[in-house]
C-alpha atoms as a PDB file:
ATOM      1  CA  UNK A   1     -10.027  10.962  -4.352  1.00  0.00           C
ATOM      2  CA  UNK A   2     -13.189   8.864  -3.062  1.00  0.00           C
ATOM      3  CA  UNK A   3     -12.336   6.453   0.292  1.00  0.00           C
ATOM      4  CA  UNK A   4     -14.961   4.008   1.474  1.00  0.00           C
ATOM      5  CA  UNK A   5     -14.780   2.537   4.755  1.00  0.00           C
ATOM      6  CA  UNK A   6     -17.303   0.610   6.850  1.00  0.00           C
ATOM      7  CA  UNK A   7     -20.004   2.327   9.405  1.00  0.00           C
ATOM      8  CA  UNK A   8     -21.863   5.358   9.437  1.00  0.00           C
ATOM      9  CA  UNK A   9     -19.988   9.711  10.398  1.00  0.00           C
ATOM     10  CA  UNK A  10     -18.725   9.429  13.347  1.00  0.00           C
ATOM     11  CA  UNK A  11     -17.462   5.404  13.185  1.00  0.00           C
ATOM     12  CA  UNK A  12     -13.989   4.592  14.425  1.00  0.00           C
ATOM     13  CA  UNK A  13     -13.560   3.507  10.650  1.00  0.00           C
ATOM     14  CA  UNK A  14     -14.045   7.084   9.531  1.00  0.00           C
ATOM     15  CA  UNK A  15     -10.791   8.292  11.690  1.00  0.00           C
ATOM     16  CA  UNK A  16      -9.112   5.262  10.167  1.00  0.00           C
ATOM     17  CA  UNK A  17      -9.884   7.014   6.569  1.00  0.00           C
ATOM     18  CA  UNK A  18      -9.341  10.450   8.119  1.00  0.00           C
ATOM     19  CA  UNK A  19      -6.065   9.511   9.281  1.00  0.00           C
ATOM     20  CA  UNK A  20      -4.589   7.949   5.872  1.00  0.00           C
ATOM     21  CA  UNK A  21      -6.212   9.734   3.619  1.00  0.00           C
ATOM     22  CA  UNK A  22      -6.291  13.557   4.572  1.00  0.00           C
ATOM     23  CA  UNK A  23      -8.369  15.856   2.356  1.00  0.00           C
ATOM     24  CA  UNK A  24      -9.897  13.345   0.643  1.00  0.00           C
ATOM     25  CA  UNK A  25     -13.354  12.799   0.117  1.00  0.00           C
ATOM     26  CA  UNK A  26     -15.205   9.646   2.797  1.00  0.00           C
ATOM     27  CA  UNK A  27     -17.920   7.528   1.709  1.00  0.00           C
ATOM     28  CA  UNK A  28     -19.677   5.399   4.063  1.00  0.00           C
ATOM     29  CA  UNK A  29     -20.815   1.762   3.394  1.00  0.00           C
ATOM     30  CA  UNK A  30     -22.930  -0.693   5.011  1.00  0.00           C
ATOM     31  CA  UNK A  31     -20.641  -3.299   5.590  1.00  0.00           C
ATOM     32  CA  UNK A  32     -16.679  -4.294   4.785  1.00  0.00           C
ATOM     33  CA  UNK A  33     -17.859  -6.799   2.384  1.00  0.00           C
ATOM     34  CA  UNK A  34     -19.221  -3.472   0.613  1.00  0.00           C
ATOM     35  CA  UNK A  35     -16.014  -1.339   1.015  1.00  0.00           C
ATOM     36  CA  UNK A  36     -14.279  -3.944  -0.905  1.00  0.00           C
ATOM     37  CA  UNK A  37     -16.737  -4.533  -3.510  1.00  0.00           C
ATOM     38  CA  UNK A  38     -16.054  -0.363  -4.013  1.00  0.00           C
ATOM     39  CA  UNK A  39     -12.556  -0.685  -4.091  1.00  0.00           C
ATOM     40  CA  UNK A  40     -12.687  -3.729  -6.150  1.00  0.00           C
ATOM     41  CA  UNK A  41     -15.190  -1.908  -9.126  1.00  0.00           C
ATOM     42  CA  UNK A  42     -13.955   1.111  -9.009  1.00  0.00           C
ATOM     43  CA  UNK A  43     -16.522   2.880  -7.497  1.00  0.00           C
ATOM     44  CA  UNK A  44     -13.911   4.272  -4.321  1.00  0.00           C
ATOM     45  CA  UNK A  45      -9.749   4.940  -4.852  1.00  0.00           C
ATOM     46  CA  UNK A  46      -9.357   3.080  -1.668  1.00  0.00           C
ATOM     47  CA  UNK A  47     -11.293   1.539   1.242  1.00  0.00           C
ATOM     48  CA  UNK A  48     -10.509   1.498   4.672  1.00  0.00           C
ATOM     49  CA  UNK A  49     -11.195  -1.734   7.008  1.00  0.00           C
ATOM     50  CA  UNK A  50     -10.653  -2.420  10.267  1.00  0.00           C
ATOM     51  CA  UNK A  51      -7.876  -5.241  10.440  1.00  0.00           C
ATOM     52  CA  UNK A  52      -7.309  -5.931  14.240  1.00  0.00           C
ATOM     53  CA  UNK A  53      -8.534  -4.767  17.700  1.00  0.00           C
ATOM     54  CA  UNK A  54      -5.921  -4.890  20.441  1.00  0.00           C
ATOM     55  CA  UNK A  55      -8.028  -5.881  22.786  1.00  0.00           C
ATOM     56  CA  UNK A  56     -10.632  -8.451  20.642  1.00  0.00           C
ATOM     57  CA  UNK A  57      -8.366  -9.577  18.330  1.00  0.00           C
ATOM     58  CA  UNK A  58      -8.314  -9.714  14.338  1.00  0.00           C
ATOM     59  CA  UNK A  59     -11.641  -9.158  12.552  1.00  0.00           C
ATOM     60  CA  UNK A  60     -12.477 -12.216  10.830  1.00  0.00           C
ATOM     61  CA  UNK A  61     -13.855 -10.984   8.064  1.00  0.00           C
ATOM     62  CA  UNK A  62     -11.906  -8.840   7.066  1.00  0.00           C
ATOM     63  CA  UNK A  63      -9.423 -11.479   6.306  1.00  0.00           C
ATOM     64  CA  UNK A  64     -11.311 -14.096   4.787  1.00  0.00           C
ATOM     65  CA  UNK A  65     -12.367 -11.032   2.219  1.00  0.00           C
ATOM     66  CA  UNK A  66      -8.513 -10.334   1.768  1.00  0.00           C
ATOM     67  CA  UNK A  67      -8.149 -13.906   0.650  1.00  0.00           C
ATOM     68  CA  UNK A  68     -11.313 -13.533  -1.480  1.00  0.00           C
ATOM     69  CA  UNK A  69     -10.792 -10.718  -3.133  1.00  0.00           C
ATOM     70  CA  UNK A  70      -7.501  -9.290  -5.596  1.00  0.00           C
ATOM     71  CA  UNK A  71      -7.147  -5.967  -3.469  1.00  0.00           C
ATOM     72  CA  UNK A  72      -3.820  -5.250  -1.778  1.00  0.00           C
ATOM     73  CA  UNK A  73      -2.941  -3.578   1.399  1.00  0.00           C
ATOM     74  CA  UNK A  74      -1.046  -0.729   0.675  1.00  0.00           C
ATOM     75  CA  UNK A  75      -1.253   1.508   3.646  1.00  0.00           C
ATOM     76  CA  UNK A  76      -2.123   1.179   7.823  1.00  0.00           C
ATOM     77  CA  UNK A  77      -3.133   3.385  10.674  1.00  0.00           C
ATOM     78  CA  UNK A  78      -3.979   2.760  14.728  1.00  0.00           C
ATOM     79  CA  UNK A  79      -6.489   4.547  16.291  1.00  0.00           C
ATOM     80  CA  UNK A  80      -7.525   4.561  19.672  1.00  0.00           C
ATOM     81  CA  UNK A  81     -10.843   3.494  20.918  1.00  0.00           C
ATOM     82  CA  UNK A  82     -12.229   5.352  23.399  1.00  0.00           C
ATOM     83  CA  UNK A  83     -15.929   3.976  23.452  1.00  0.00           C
ATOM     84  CA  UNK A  84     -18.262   6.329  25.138  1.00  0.00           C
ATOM     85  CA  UNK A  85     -21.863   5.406  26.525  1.00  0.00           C
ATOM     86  CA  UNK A  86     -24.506   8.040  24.546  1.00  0.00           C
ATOM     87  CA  UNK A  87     -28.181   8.818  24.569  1.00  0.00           C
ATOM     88  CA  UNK A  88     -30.869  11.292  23.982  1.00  0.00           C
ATOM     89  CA  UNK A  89     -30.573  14.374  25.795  1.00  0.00           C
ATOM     90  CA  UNK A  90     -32.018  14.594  29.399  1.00  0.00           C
ATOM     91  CA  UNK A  91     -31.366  10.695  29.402  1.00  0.00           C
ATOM     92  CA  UNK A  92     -29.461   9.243  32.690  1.00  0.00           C
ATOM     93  CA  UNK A  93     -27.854   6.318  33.363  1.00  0.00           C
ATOM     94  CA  UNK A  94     -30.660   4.796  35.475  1.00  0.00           C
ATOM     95  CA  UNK A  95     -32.872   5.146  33.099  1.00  0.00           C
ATOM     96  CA  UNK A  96     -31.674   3.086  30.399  1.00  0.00           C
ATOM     97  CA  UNK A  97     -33.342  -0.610  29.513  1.00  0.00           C
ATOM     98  CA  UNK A  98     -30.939  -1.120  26.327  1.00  0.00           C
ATOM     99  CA  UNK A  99     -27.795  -0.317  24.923  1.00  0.00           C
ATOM    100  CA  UNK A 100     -26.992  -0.797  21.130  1.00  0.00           C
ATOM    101  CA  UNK A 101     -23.385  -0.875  19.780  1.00  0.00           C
ATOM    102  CA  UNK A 102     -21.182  -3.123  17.172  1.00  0.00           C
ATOM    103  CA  UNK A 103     -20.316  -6.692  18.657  1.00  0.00           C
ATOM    104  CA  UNK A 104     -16.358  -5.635  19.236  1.00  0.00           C
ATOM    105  CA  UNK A 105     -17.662  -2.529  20.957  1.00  0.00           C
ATOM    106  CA  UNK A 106     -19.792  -4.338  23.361  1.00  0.00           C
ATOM    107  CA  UNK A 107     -17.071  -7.066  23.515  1.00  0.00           C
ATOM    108  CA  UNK A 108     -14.749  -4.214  24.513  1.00  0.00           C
ATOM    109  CA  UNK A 109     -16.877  -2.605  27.363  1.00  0.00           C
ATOM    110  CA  UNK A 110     -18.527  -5.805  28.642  1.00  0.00           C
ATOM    111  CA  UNK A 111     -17.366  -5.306  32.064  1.00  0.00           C
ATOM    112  CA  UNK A 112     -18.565  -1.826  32.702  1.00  0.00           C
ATOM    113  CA  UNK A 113     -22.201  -3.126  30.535  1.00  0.00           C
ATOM    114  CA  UNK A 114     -22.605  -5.312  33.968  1.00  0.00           C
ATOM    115  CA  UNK A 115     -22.542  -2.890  35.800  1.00  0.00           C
ATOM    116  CA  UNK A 116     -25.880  -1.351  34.812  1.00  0.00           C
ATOM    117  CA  UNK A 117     -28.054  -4.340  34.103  1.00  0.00           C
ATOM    118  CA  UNK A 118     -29.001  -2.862  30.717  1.00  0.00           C
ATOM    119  CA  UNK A 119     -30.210  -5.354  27.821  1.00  0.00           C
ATOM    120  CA  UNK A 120     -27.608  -5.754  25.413  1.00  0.00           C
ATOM    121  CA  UNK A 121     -28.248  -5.566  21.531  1.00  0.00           C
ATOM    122  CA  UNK A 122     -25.990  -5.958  18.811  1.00  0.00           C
ATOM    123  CA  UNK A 123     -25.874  -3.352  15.891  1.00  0.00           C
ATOM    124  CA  UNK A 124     -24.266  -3.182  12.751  1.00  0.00           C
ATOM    125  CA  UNK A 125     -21.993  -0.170  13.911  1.00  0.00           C
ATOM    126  CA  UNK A 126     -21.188   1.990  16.680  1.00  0.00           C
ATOM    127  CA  UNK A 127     -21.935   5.157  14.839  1.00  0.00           C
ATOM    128  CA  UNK A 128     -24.630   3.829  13.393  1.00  0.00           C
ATOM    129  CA  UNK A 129     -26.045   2.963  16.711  1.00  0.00           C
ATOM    130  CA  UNK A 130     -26.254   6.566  17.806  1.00  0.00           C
ATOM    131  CA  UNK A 131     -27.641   7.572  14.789  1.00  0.00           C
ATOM    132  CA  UNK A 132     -30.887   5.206  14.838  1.00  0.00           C
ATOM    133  CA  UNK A 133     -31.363   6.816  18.700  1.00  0.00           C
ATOM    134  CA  UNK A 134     -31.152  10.002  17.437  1.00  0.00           C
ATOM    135  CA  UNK A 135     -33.350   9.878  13.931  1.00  0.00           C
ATOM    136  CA  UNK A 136     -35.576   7.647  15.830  1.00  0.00           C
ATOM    137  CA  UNK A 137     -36.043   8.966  19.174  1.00  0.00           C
ATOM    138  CA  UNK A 138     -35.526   6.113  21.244  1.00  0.00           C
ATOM    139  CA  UNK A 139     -35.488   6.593  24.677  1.00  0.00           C
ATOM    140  CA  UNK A 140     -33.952   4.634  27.154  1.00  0.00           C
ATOM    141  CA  UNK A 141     -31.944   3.078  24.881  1.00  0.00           C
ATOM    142  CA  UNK A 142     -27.699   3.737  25.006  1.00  0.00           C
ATOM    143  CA  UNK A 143     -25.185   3.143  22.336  1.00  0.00           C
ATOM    144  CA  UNK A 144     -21.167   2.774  22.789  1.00  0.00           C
ATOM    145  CA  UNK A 145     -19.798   5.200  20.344  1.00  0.00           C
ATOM    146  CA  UNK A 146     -17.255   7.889  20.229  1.00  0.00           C
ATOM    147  CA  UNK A 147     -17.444  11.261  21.529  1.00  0.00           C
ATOM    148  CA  UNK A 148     -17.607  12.569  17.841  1.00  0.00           C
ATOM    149  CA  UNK A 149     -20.639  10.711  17.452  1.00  0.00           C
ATOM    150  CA  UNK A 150     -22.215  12.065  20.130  1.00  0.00           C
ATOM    151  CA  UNK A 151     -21.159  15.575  18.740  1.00  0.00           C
ATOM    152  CA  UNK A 152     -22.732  14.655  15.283  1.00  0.00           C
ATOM    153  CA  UNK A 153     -25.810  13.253  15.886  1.00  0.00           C
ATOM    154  CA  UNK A 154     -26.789  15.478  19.319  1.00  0.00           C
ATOM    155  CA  UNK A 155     -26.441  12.979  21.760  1.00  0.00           C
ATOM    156  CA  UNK A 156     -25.534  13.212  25.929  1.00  0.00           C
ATOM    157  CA  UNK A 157     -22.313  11.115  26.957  1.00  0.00           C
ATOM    158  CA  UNK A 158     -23.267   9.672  29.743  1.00  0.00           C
ATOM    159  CA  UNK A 159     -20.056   7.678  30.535  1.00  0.00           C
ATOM    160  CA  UNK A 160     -16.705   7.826  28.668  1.00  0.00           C
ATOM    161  CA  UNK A 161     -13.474   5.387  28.493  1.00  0.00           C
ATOM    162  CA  UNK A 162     -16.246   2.547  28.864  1.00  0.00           C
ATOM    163  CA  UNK A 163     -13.750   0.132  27.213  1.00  0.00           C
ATOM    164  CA  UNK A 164     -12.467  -2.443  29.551  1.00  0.00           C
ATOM    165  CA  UNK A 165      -8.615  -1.991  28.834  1.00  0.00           C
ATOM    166  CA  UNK A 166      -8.113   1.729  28.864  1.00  0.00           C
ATOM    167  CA  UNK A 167      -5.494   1.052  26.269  1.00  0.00           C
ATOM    168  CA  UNK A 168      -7.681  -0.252  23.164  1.00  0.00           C
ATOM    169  CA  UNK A 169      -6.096   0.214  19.382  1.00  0.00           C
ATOM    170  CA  UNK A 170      -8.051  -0.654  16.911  1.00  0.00           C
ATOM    171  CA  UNK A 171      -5.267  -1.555  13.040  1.00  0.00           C
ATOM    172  CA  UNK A 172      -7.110  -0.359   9.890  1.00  0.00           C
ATOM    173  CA  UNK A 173      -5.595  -1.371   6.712  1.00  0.00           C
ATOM    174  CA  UNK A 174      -5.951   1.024   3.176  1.00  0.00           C
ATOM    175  CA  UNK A 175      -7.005  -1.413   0.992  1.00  0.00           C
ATOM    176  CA  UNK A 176      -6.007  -0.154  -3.454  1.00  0.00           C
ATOM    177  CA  UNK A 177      -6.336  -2.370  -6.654  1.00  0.00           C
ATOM    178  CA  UNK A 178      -2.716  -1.316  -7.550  1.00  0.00           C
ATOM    179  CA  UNK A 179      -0.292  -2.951  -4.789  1.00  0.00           C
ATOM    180  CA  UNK A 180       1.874   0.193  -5.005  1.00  0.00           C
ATOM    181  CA  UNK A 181       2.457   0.583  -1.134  1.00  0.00           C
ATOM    182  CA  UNK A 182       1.466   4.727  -0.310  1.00  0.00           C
ATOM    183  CA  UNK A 183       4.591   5.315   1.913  1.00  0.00           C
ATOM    184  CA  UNK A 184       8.422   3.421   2.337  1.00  0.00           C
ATOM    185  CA  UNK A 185       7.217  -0.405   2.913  1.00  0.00           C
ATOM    186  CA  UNK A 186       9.112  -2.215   6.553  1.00  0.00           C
ATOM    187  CA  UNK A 187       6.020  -4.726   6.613  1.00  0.00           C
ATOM    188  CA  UNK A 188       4.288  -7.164   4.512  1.00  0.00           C
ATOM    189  CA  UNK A 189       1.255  -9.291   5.101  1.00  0.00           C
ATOM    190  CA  UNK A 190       0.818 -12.682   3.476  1.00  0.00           C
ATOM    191  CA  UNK A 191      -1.112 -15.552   3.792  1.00  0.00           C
ATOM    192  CA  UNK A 192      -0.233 -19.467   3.021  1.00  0.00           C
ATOM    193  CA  UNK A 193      -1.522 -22.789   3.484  1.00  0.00           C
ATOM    194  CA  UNK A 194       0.036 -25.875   4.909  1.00  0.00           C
ATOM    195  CA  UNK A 195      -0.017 -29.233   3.092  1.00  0.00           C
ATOM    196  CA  UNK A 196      -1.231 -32.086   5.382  1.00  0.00           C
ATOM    197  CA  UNK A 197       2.395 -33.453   5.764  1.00  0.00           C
ATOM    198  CA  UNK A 198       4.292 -34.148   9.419  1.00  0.00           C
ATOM    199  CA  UNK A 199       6.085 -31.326   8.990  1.00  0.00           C
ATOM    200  CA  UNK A 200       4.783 -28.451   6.689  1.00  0.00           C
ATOM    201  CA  UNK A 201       3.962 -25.877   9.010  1.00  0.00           C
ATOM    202  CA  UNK A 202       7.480 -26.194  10.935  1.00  0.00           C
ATOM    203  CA  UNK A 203       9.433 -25.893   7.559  1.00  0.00           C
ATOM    204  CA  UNK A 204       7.290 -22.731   6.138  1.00  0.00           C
ATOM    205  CA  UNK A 205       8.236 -21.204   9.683  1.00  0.00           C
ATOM    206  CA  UNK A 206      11.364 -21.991   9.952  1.00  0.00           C
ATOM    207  CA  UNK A 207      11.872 -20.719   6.219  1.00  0.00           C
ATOM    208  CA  UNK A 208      11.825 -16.858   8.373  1.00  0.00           C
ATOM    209  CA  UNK A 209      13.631 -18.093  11.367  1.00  0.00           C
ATOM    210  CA  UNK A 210      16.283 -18.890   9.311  1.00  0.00           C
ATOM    211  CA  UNK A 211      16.382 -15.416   8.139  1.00  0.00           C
ATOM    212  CA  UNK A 212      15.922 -14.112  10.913  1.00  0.00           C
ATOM    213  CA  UNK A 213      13.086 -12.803   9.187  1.00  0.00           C
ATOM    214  CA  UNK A 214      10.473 -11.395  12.610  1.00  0.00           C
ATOM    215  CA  UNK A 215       6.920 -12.265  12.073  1.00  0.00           C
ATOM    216  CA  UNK A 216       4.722  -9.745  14.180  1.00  0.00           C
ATOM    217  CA  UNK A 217       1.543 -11.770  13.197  1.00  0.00           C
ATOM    218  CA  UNK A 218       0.498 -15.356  12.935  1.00  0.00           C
ATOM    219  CA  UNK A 219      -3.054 -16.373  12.814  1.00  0.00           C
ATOM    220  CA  UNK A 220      -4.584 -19.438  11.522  1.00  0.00           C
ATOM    221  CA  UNK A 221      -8.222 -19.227   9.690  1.00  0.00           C
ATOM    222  CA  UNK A 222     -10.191 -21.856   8.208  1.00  0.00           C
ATOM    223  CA  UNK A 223     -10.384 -21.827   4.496  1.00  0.00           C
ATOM    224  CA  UNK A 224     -13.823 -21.222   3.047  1.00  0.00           C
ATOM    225  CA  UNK A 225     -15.255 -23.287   1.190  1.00  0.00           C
ATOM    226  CA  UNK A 226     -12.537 -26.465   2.099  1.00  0.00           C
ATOM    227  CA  UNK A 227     -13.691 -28.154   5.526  1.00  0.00           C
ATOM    228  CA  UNK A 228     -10.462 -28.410   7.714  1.00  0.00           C
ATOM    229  CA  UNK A 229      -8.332 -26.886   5.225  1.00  0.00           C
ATOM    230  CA  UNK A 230      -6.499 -24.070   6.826  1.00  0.00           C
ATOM    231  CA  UNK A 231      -4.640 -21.366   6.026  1.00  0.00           C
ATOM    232  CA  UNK A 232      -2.265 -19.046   8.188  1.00  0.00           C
ATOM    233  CA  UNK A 233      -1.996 -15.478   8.088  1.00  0.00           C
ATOM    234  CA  UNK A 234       1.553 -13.854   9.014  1.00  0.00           C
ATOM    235  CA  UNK A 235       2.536 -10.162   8.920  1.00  0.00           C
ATOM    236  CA  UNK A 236       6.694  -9.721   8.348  1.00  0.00           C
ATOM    237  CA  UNK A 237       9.028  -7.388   8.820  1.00  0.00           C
ATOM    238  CA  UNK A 238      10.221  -6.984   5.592  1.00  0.00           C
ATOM    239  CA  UNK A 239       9.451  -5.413   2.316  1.00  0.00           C
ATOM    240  CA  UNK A 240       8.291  -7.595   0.064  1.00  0.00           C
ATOM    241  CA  UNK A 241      11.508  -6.086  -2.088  1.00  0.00           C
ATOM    242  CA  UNK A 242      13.721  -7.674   0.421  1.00  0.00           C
ATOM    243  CA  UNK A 243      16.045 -10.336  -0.403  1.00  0.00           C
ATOM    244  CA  UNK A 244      15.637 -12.423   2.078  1.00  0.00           C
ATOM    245  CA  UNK A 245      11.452 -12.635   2.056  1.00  0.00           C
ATOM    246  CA  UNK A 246      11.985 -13.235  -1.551  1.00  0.00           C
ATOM    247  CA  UNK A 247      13.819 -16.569  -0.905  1.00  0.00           C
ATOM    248  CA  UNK A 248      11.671 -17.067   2.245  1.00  0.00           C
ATOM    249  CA  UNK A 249       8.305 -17.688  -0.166  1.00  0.00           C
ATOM    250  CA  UNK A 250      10.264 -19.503  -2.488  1.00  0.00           C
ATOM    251  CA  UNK A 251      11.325 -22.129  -0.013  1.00  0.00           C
ATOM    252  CA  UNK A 252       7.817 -21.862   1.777  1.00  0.00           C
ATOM    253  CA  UNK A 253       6.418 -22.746  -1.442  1.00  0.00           C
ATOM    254  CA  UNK A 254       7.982 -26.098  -1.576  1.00  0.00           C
ATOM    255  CA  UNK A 255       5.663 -26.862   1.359  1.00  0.00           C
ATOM    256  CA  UNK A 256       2.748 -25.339   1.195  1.00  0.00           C
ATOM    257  CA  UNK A 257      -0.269 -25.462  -0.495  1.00  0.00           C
ATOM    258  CA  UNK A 258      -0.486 -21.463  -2.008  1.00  0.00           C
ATOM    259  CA  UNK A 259       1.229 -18.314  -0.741  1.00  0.00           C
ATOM    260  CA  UNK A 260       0.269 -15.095  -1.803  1.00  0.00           C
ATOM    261  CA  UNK A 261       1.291 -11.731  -0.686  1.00  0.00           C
ATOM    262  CA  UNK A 262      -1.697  -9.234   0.374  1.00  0.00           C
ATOM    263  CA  UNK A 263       0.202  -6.205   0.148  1.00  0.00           C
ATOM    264  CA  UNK A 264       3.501  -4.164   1.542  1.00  0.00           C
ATOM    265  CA  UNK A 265       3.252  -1.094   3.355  1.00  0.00           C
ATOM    266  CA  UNK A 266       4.447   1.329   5.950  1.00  0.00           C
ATOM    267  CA  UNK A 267       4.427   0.050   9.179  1.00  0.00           C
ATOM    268  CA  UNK A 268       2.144   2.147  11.502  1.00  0.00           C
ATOM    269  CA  UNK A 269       4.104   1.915  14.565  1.00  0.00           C
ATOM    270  CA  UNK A 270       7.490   3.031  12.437  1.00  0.00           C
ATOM    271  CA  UNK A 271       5.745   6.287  11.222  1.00  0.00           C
ATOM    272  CA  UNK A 272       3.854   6.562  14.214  1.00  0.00           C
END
C-alpha cells in the first residue's frame, strides 16, 4: 500500500499518514493539488491532506479540490502541532535574519516571530523548510518545523512549543477512490449549494434541526468558477447509512442547488 500526502519527511502531513495508515509505504508530494491527482490516477492507494487547523481554521484548498475532484473521504486523524524554531548547528537565536516555514505555521507562531525581529518568508512546507537550510547551508536563516524534522535533517531546536495556542490540532482527512469508509462511520462530510431564494439556506438547515441531526461543521466557500455563487460545507453526525441523513438530503435537495456527499468515516475524536 502506497500513501501520498503533502510536504517533505518530517511534515506534520507525514504523521497524519503515519497515523492512519501504519506499515504502509509514504510518498511525498509537492503540493495537495498533487496528492489528489495520485489518488485520483492511481498512482497512491490513498492520500492524506490536511483538512483543518484548530487554531487557523480549514485549509481552503483542500476543499475546493474535494469539490473538484471524485475522491471520497474515507478515514481522519488529529495530530498535534507542536512547531519548533530550527537551524544549522552552532546557530543562536540572535543570530538569525530569517525564518522560513508554511503560511499556517507562521500564522500559528506569529506572536512569538515578534518577538525576535526576524524577516519572515513563506515556504511551501514546514519540513521542507528545514530541509533547504540543511542541503543548502543557510545560515542565519530559521524554519518552524517539528522536532522530527530537526532529527532528520540535523538541525539545532532553538525554541520549541513556538505555536501561539499551546493547544494546536491540526484534522487530516484519508482521501480513496472507493468511498468504502476504513473504520465504523459516526460522521459524514457533505457539501451543498443554496439557490438564491429568501429562504434556501434556513430550509436546508433546518432539514437537520429537524432531525436533530448535529452538524459539527459549517463553512461557506465561494464556488469556483461561478462569481457569488456559494456553496456550504457541513460535517454531520451521522452515517451516511442513517435514516434520518438520508431524508435530510432529500428534503435539502428541494432547495438547493447540488448536494453531494464527500465521504463517511470514523470520527477521530470517537476512536480517539
Amino acid at each position: 500500500m502506497i500513501v501520498g500526502y503533502q510536504g517533505e519527511p518530517g511534515a506534520y502531513s507525514e504523521e497524519g499518514a503515519a497515523a492512519l495508515f501504519r506499515g504502509a509505504t509514504h510518498q511525498p508530494f509537492a503540493s495537495i493539488r498533487k496528492v489528489f491527482e495520485a489518488v485520483e490516477v492511481g498512482r497512491v492507494t490513498y492520500g492524506v491532506v490536511p483538512m483543518e487547523n484548530s487554531q487557523a481554521g480549514s485549509i481552503n484548498e483542500t476543499y475546493d479540490l474535494l469539490l473538484r475532484h471524485g475522491l471520497h473521504l474515507v478515514a481522519e486523524t488529529l495530530v498535534r502541532v507542536d512547531h519548533c524554531l530550527l537551524a544549522l548547528p552552532g546557530t543562536s537565536l540572535h543570530d538569525l535574519a530569517e525564518v522560513i516555514s508554511h503560511p499556517q505555521a507562521i500564522a500559528q507562531s506569529e506572536e512569538f516571530l515578534t518577538t525576535i525581529g526576524a524577516n519572515v518568508r513563506a515556504e511551501y512546507d514546514t519540513a521542507g523548510a528545514a530541509k533547504r537550510i540543511a542541503e543548502e547551508k543557510l545560515a542565519k536563516t530559521g524554519a518552524i518545523a517539528s522536532k522530527r524534522a530537526a532529527d532528520l535533517y540535523g538541525l539545532d531546536v532553538l525554541a520549541s512549543n513556538i505555536q501561539t495556542y499551546a493547544s494546536n490540532y491540526t484534522r487530516f482527512g484519508a482521501l480513496s477512490r472507493s468511498s468504502e469508509p476504513l473504520g465504523e462511520a459516526n460522521k459524514t462530510s457533505l457539501v451543498f449549494g443554496a439557490g438564491h431564494v429568501a429562504g434556501s439556506l434556513y430550509e436546508c438547515l433546518g432539514a437537520f434541526a429537524r432531525r436533530r441531526l448535529s452538524l459539527t461543521k459549517l463553512e461557506s466557500r465561494p464556488r469556483t468558477g461561478r462569481p457569488w455563487e456559494y456553496v456550504f460545507y457541513t460535517d454531520v453526525e451521522a452515517p451516511a447509512t442513517a435514516p434520518a441523513l438520508i431524508e435530510a438530503l432529500s428534503e435539502i435537495s428541494e432547495h438547493a442547488t447540488f448536494t453531494r456527499v464527500l465521504g463517511t468515516y470514523e470520527s477521530a475524536l470517537s476512536r480517539d
